[in-house]
N, C-alpha and C. Protein backbone atom coordinates (compact mmCIF):
# COMPACT_ATOMS: atom_id res chain seq x y z
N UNK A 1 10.33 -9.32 -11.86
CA UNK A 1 9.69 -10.17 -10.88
C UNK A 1 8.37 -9.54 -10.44
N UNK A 2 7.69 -10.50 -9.82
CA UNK A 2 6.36 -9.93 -9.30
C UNK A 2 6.41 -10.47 -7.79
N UNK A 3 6.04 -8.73 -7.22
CA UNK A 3 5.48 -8.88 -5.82
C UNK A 3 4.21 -9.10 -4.99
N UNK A 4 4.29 -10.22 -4.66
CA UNK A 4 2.65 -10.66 -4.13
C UNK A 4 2.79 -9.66 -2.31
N UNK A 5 1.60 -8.88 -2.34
CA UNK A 5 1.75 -8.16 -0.62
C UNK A 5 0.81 -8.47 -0.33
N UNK A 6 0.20 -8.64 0.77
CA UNK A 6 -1.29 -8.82 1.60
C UNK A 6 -0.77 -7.27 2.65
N UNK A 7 -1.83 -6.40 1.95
CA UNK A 7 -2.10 -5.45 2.69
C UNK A 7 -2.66 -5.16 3.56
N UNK A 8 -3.10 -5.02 4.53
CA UNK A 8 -3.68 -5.25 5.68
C UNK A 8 -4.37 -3.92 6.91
N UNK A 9 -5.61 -3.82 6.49
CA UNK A 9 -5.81 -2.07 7.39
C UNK A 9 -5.91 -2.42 8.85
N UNK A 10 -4.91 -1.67 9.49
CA UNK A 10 -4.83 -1.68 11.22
C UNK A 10 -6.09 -0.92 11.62
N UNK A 11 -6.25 -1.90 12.73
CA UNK A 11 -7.26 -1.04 14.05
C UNK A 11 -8.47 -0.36 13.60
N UNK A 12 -9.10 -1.60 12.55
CA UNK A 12 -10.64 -1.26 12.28
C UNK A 12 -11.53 -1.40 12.51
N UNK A 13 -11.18 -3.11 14.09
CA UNK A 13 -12.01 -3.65 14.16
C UNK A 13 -12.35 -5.34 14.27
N UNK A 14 -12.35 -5.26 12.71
CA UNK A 14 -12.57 -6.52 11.76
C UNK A 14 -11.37 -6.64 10.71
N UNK A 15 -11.31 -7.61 10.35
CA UNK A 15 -9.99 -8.15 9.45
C UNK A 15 -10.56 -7.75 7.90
N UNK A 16 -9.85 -6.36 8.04
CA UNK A 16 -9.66 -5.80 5.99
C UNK A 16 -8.45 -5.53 5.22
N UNK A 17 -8.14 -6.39 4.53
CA UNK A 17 -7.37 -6.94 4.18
C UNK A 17 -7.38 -7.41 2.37
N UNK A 18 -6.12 -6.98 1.57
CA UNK A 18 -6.52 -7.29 0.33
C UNK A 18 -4.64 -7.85 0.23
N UNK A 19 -5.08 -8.92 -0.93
CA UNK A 19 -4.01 -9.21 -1.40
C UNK A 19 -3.53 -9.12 -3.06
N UNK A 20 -2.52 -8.16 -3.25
CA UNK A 20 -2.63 -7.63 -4.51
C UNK A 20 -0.90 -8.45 -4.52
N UNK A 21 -0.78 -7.95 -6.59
CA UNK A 21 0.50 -8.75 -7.70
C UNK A 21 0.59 -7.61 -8.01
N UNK A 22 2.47 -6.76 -8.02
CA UNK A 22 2.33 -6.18 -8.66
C UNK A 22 3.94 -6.11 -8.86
N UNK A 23 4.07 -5.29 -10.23
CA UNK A 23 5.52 -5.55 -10.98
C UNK A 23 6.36 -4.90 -9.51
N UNK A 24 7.80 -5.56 -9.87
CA UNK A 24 8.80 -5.39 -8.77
C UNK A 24 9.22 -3.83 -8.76
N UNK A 25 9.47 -3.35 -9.89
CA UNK A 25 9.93 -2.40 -10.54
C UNK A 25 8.80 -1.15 -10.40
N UNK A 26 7.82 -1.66 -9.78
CA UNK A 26 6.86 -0.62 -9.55
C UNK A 26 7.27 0.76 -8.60
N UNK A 27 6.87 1.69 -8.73
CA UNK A 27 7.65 3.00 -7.51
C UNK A 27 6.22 2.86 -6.32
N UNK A 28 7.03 3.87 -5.68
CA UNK A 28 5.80 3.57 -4.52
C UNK A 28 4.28 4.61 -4.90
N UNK A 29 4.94 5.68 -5.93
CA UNK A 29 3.55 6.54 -6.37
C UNK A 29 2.89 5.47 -6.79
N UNK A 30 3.01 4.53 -7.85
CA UNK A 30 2.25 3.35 -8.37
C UNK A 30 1.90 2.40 -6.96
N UNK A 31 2.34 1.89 -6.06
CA UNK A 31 1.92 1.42 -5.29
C UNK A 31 0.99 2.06 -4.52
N UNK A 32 0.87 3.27 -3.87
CA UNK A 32 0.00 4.54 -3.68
C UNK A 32 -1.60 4.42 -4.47
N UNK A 33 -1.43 4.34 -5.23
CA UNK A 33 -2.23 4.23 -6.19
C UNK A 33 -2.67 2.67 -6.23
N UNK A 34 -1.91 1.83 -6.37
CA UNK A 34 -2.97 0.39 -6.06
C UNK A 34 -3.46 0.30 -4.63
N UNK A 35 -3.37 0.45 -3.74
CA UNK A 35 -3.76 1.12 -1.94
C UNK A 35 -5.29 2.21 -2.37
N UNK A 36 -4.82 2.93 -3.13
CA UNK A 36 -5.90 4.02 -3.09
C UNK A 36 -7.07 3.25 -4.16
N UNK A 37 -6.96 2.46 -4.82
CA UNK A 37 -8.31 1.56 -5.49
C UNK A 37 -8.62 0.37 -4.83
N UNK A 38 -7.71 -0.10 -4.36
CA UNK A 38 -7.82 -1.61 -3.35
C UNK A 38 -8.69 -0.86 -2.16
N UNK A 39 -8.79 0.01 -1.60
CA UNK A 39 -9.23 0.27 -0.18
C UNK A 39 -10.41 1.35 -0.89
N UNK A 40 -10.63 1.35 -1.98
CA UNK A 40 -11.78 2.59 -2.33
C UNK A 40 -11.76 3.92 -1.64
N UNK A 41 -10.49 4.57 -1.52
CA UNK A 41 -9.73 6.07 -1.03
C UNK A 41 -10.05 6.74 -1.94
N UNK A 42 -9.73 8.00 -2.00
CA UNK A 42 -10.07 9.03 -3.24
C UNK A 42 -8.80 9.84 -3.02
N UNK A 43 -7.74 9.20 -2.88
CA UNK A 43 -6.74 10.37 -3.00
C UNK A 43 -7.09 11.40 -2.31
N UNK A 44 -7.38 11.67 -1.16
CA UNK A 44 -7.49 13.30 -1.03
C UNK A 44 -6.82 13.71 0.18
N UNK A 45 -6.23 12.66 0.65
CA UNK A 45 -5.27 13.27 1.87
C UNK A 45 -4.12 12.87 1.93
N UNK A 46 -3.31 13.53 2.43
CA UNK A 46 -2.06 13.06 2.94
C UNK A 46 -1.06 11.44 3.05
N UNK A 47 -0.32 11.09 2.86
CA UNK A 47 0.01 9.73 3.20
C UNK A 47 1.51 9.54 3.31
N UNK A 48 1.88 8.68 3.81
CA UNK A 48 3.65 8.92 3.24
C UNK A 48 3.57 7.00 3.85
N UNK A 49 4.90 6.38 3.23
CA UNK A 49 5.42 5.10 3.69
C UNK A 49 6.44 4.95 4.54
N UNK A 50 6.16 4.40 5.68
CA UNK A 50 7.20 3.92 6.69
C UNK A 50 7.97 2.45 6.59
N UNK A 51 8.97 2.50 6.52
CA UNK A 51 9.95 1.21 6.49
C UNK A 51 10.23 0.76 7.41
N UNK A 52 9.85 -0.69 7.83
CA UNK A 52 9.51 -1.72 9.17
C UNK A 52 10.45 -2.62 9.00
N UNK A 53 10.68 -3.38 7.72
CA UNK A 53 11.89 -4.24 7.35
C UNK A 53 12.03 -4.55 5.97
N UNK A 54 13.06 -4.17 5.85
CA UNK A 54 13.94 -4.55 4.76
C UNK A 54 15.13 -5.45 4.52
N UNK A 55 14.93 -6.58 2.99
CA UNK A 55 16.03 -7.35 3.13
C UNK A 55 16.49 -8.18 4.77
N UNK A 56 15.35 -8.57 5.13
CA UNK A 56 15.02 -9.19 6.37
C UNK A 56 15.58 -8.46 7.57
N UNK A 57 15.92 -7.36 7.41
CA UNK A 57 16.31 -6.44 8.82
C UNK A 57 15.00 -5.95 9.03
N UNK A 58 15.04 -4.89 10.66
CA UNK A 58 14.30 -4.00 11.12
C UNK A 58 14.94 -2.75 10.88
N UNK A 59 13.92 -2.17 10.25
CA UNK A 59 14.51 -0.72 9.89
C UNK A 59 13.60 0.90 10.75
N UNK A 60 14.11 1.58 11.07
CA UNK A 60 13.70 2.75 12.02
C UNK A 60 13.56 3.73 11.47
N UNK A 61 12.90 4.83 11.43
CA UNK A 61 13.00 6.10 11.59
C UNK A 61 13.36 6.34 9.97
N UNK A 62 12.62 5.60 8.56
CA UNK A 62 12.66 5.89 7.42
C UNK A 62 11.29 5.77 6.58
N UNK A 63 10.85 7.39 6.23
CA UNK A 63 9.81 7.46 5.87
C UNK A 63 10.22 7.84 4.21
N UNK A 64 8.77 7.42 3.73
CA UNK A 64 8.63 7.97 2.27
C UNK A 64 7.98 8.69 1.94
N UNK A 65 8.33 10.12 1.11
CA UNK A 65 6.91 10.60 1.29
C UNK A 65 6.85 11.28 -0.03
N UNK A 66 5.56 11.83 -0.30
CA UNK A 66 5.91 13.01 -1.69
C UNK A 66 6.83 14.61 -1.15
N UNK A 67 7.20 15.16 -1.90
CA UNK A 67 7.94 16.16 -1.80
C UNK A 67 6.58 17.24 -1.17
N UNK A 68 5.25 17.42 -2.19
CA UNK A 68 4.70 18.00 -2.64
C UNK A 68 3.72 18.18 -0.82
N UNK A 69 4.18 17.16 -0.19
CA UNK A 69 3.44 17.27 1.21
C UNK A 69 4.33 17.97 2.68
N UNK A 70 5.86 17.03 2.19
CA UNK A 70 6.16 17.16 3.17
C UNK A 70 7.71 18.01 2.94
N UNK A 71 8.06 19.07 3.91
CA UNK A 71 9.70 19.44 3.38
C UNK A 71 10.24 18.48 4.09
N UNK A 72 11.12 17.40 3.75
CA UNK A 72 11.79 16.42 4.28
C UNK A 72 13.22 16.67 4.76
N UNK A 73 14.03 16.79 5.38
CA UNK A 73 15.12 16.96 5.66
C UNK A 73 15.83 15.71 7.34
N UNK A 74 17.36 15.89 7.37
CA UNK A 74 17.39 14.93 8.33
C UNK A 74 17.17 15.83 9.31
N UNK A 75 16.43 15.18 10.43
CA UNK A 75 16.01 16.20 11.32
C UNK A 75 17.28 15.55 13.11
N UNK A 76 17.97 16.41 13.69
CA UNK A 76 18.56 16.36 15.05
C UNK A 76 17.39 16.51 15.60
N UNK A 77 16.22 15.62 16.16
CA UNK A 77 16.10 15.62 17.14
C UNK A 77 15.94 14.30 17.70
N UNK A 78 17.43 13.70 17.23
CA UNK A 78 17.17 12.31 18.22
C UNK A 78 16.29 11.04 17.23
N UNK A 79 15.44 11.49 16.54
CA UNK A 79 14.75 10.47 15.62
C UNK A 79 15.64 10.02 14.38
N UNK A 80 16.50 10.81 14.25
CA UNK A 80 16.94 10.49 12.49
C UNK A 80 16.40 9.71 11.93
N UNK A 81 15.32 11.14 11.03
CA UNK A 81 14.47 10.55 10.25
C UNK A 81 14.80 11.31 8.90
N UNK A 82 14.56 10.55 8.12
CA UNK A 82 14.72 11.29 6.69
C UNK A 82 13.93 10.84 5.86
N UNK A 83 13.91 11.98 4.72
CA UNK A 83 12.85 11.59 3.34
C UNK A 83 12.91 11.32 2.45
N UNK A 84 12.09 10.55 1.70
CA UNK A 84 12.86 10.34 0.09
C UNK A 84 11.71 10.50 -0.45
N UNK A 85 11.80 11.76 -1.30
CA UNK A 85 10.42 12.39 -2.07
C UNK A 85 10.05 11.21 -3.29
N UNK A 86 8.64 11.27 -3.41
CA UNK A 86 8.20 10.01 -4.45
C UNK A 86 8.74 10.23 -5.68
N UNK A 87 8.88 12.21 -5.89
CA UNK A 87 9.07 12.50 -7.03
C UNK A 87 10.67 11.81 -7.41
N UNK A 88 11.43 12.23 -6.84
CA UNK A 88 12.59 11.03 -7.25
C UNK A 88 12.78 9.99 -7.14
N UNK A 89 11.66 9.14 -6.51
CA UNK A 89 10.99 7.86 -6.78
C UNK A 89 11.00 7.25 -7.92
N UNK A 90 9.59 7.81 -8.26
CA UNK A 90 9.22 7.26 -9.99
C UNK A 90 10.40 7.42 -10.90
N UNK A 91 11.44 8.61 -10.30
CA UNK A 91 12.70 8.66 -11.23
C UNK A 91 13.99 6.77 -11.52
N UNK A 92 13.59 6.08 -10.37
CA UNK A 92 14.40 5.22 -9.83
C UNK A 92 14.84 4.51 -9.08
N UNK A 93 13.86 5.13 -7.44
CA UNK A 93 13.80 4.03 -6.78
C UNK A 93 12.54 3.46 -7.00
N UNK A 94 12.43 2.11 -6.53
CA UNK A 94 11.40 1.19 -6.79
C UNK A 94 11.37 0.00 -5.66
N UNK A 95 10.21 -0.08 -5.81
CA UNK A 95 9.84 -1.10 -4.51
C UNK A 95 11.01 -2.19 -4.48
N UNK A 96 11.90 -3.03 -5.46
CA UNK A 96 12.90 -3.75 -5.13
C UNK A 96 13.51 -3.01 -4.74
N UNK A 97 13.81 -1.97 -4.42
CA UNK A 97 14.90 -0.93 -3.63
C UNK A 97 15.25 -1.05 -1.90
N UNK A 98 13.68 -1.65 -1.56
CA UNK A 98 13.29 -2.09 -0.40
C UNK A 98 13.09 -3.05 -0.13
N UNK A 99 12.04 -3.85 -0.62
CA UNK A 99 11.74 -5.33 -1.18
C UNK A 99 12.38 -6.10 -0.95
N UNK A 100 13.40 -6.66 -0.31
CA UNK A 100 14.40 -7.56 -0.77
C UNK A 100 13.82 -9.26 -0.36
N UNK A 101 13.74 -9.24 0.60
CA UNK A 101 12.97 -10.63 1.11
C UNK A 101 11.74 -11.09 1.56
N UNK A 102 10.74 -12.39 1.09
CA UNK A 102 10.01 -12.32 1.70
C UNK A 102 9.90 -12.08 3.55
N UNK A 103 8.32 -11.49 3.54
CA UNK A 103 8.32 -10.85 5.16
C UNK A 103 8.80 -9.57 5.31
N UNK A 104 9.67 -8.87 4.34
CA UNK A 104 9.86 -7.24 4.72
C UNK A 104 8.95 -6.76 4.63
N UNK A 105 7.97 -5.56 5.24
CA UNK A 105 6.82 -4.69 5.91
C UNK A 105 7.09 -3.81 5.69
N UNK A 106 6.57 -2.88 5.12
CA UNK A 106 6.75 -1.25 5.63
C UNK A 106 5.10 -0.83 6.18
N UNK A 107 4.84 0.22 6.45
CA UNK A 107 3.47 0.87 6.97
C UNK A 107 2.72 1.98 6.07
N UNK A 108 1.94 2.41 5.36
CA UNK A 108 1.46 2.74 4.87
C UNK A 108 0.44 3.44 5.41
N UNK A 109 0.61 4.48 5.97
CA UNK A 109 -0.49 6.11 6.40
C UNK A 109 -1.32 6.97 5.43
N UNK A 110 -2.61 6.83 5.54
CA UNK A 110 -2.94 7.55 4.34
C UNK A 110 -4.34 8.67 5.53
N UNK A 111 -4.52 9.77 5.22
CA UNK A 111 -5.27 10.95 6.06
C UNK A 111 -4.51 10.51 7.53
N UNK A 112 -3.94 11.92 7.61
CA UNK A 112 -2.91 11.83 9.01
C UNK A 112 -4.08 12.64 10.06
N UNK A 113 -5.63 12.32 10.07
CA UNK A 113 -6.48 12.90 11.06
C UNK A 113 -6.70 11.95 11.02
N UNK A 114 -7.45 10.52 10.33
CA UNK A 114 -8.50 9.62 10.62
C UNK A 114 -6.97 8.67 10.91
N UNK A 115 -5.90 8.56 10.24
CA UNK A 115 -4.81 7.57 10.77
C UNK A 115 -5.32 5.82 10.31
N UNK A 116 -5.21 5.93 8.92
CA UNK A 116 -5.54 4.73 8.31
C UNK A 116 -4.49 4.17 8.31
N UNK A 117 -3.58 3.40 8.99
CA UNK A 117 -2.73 2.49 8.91
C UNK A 117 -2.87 1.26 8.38
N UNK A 118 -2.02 0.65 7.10
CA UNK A 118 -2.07 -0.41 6.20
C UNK A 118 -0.79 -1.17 6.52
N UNK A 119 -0.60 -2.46 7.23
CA UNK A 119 0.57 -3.06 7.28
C UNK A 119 0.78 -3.82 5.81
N UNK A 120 1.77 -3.09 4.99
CA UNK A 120 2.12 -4.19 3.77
C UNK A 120 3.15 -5.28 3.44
N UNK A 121 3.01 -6.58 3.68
CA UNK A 121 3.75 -7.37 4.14
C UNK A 121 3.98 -8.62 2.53
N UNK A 122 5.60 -8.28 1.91
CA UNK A 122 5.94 -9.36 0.79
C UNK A 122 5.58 -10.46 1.15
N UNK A 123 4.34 -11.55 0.66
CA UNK A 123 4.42 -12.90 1.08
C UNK A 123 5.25 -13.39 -0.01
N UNK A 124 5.06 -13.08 -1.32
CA UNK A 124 6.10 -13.77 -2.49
C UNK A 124 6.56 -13.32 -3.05
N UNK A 125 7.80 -13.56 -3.82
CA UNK A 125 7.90 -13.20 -5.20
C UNK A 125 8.23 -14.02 -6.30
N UNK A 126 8.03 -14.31 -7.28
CA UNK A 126 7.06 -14.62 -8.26
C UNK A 126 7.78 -14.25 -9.36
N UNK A 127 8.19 -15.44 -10.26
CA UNK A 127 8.23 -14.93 -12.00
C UNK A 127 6.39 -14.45 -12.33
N UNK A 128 6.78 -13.51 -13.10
CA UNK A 128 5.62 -13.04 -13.92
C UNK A 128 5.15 -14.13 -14.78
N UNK A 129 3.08 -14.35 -15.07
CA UNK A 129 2.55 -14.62 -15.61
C UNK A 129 2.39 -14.21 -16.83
N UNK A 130 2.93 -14.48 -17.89
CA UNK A 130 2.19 -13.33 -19.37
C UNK A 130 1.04 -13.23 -19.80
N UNK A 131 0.15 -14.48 -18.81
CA UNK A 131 -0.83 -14.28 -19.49
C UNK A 131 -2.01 -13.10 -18.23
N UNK A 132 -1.06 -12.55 -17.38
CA UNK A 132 -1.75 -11.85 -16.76
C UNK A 132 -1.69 -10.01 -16.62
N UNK A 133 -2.38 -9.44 -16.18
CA UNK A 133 -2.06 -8.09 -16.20
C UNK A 133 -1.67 -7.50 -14.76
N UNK A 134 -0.51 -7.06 -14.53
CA UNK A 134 -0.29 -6.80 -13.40
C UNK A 134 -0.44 -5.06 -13.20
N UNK A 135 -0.98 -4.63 -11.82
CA UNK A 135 -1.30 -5.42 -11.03
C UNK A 135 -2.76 -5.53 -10.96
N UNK A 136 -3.05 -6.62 -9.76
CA UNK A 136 -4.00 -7.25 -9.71
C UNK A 136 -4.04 -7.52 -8.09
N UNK A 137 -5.70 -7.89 -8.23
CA UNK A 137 -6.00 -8.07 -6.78
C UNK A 137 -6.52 -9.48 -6.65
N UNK A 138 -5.55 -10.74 -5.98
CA UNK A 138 -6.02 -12.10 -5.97
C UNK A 138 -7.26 -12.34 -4.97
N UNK A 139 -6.83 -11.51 -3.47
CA UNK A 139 -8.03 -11.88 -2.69
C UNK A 139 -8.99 -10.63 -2.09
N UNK A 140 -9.58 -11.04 -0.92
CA UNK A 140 -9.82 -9.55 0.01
C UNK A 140 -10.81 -9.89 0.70
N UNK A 141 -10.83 -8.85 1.95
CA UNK A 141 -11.29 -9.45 3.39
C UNK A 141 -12.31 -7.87 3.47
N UNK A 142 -13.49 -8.27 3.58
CA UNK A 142 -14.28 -7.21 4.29
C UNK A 142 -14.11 -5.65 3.46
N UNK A 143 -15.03 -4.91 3.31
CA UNK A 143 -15.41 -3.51 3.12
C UNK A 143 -14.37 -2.39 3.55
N UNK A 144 -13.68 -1.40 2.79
CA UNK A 144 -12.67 -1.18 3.74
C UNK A 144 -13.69 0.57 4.07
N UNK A 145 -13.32 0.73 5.78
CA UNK A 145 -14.26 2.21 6.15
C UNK A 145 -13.91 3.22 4.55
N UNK A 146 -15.14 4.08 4.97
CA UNK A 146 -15.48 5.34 3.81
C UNK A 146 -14.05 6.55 4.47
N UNK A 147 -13.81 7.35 3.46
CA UNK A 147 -12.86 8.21 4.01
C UNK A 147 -13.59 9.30 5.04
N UNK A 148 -12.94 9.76 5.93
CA UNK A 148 -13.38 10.64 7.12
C UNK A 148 -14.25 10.26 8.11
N UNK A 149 -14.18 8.57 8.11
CA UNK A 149 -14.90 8.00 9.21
C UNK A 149 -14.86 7.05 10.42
N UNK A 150 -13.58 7.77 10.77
CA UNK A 150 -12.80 7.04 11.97
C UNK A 150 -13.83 7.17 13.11
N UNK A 151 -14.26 8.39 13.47
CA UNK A 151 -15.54 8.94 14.78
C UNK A 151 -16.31 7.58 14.09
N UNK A 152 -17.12 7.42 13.10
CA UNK A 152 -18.10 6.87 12.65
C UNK A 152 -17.65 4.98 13.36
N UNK A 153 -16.59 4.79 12.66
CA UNK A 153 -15.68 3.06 13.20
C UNK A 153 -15.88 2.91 14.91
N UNK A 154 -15.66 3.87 15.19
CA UNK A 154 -15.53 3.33 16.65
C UNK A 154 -16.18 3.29 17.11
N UNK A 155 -17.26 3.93 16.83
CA UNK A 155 -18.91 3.46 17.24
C UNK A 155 -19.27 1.70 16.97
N UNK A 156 -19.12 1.82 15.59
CA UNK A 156 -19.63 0.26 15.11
C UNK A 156 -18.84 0.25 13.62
N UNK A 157 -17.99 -0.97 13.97
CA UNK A 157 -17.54 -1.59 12.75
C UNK A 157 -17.99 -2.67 12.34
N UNK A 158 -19.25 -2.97 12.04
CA UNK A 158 -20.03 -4.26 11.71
C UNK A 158 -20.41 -3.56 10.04
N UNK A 159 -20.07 -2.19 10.31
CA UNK A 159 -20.51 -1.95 8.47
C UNK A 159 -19.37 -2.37 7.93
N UNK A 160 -18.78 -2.94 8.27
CA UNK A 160 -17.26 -3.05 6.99
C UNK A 160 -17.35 -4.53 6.82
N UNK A 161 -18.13 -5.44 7.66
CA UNK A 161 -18.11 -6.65 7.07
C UNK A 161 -19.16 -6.85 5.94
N UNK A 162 -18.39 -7.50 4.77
CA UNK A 162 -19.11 -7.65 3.67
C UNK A 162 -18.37 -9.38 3.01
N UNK A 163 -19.45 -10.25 3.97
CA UNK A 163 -19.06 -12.37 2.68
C UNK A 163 -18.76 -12.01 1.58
N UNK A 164 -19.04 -11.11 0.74
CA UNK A 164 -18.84 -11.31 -1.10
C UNK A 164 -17.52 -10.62 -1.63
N UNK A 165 -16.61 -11.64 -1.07
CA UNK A 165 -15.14 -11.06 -1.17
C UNK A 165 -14.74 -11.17 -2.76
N UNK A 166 -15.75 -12.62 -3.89
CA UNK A 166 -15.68 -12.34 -5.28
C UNK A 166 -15.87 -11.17 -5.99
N UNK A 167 -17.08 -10.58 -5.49
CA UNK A 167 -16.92 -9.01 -5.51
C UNK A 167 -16.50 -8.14 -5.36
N UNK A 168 -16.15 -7.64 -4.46
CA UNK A 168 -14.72 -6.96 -3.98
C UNK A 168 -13.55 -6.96 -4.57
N UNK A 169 -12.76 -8.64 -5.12
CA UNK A 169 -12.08 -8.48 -5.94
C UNK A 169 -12.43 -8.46 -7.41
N UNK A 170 -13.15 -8.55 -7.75
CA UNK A 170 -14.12 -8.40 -9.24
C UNK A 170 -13.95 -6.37 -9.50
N UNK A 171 -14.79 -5.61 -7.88
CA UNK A 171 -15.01 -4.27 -8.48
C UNK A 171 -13.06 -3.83 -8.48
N UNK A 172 -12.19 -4.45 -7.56
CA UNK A 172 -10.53 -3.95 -7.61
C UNK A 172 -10.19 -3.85 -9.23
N UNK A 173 -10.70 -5.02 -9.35
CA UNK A 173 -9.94 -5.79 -10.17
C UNK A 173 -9.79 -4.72 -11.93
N UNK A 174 -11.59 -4.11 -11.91
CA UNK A 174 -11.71 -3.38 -13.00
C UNK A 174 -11.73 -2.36 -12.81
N UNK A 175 -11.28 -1.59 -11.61
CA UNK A 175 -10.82 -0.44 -11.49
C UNK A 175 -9.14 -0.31 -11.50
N UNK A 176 -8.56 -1.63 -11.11
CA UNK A 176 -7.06 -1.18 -11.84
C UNK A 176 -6.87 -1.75 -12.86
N UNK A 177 -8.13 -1.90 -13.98
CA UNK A 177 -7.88 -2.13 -15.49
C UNK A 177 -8.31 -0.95 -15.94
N UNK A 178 -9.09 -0.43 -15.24
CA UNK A 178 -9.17 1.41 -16.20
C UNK A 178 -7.85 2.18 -15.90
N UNK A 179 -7.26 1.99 -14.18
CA UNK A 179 -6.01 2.94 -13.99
C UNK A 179 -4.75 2.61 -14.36
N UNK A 180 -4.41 1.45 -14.63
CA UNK A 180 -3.32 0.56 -14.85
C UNK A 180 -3.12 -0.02 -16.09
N UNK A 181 -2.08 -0.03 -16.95
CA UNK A 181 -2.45 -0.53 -18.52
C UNK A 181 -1.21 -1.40 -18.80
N UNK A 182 -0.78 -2.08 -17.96
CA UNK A 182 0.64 -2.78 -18.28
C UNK A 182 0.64 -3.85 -17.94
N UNK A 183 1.57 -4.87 -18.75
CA UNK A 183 1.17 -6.00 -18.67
C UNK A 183 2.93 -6.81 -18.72
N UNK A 184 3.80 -5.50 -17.90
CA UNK A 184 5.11 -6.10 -17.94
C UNK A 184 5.07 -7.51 -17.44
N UNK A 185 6.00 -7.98 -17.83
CA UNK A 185 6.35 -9.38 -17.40
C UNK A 185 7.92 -10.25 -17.45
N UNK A 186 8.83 -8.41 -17.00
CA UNK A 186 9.99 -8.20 -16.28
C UNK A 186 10.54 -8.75 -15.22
C-alpha cells in the first residue's frame, strides 16, 4: 500500500507544508530521509519520532529514535518512555507498524537546539500506481527555514514564503529520484 502524509513544519510562522507518497513498508530511516529532502535539511543533527496516534488511538510517551544518538531505555521517572532504535527498524518495523488509520500523527524533531517540529499526519492510503515512483512529493506550501535559523525566523518569517510551489515540488521531486530508486508497488 501507499501512504499519502501532509507533513507539516510547526511554529514557523507561515504555513510549510509538503505532501509526500510513500511505500507502506517504508522504515522510518527511509522516512527520515524523505523529511530531510522535502524540507532541504542536511542531515546534520539530531532527530528522533514521537507517536501522537496510532490505529486511531492517542498514544504517549513513545519515541523513535536511532540507537546511534540516543541510549534508550524505559526510564522510572513517571514518563514511561521508551525507544525503539531505527537500527532495528530498517530490520522490520515499518511505518504500517504504526500507520494503521487514516489521521494517525506522530511528530517529527529534527536539531533538538533550533526544535524543528514536523506534524506528520496519514491523509490516505492508497493502492500503488505502477506507473509511478514512490516516493514522491504531490504538493507543497512555502520555503522551508535554512538549518540553524530559528534566532533568524523569529525576527521575520516572510523569507519562507515562496508562490512557486510547481517548483518546489519539481526541485523534491528530483532530489528523491537521485536518493530513492524504487518503484515498489506492494
Amino acid at each position: 500500500m501507499i501512504f499519502q502524509f501532509k507533513i507539516a513544519l510547526l511554529d514557523v510562522g507561515v504555513p510549510v507544508w509538503r505532501r509526500v507518497q510513500v511505500n507502506s513498508h517504508s522504515t522510518f530511516q527511509e522516512l527520515h530521509e524523505v523529511i530531510q529532502v522535502s524540507f532541504d535539511w542536511y542531515d546534520s543533527h539530531l532527530h528522533n519520532f514521537s507517536i501522537r496516534k496510532s490505529n486511531g488511538e492517542k498514544i504517549q510517551h513513545v519515541s523513535i529514535e536511532p540507537d546511534n544518538e540516543f541510549q534508550g531505555s524505559d526510564s522510572d521517572d513517571g514518563w514511561g518512555e521508551f525507544f525503539i532504535s531505527i537500527e532495528k527498524l530498517s530490520e522490520g518495523e515499518t511505518l504500517d507498524n504504526w500507520f494503521k488509520k487514516e489521521k494517525d500523527r506522530i511528530i517529527y524533531t529534527y536539531d533538538f537546539g533550533d526544535d524543528w517540529e514536523h506534524e506528520i499526519v496519514l491523509e490516505k492510503i492508497l493502492e500503488p500506481d505502477p506507473t509511478i515512483y514512490y516516493p514522491i512529493c504531490l504538493k507543497a506550501k512555502n520555503d522551508a527555514p535554512e538549518e540553524n535559523s530559528r534566532g533568524e525566523l523569529l525576527e521575520n518569517d516572510s523569507f519562507l514564503i515562496n508562490p512557486d510551489a510547481k517548483d518546489i515540488v519539481g526541485d523534491i521531486n528530483d532530489l528523491l529520484g537521485e536518493n530513492f530508486f524504487t518503484s515498489d508497488t506492494d
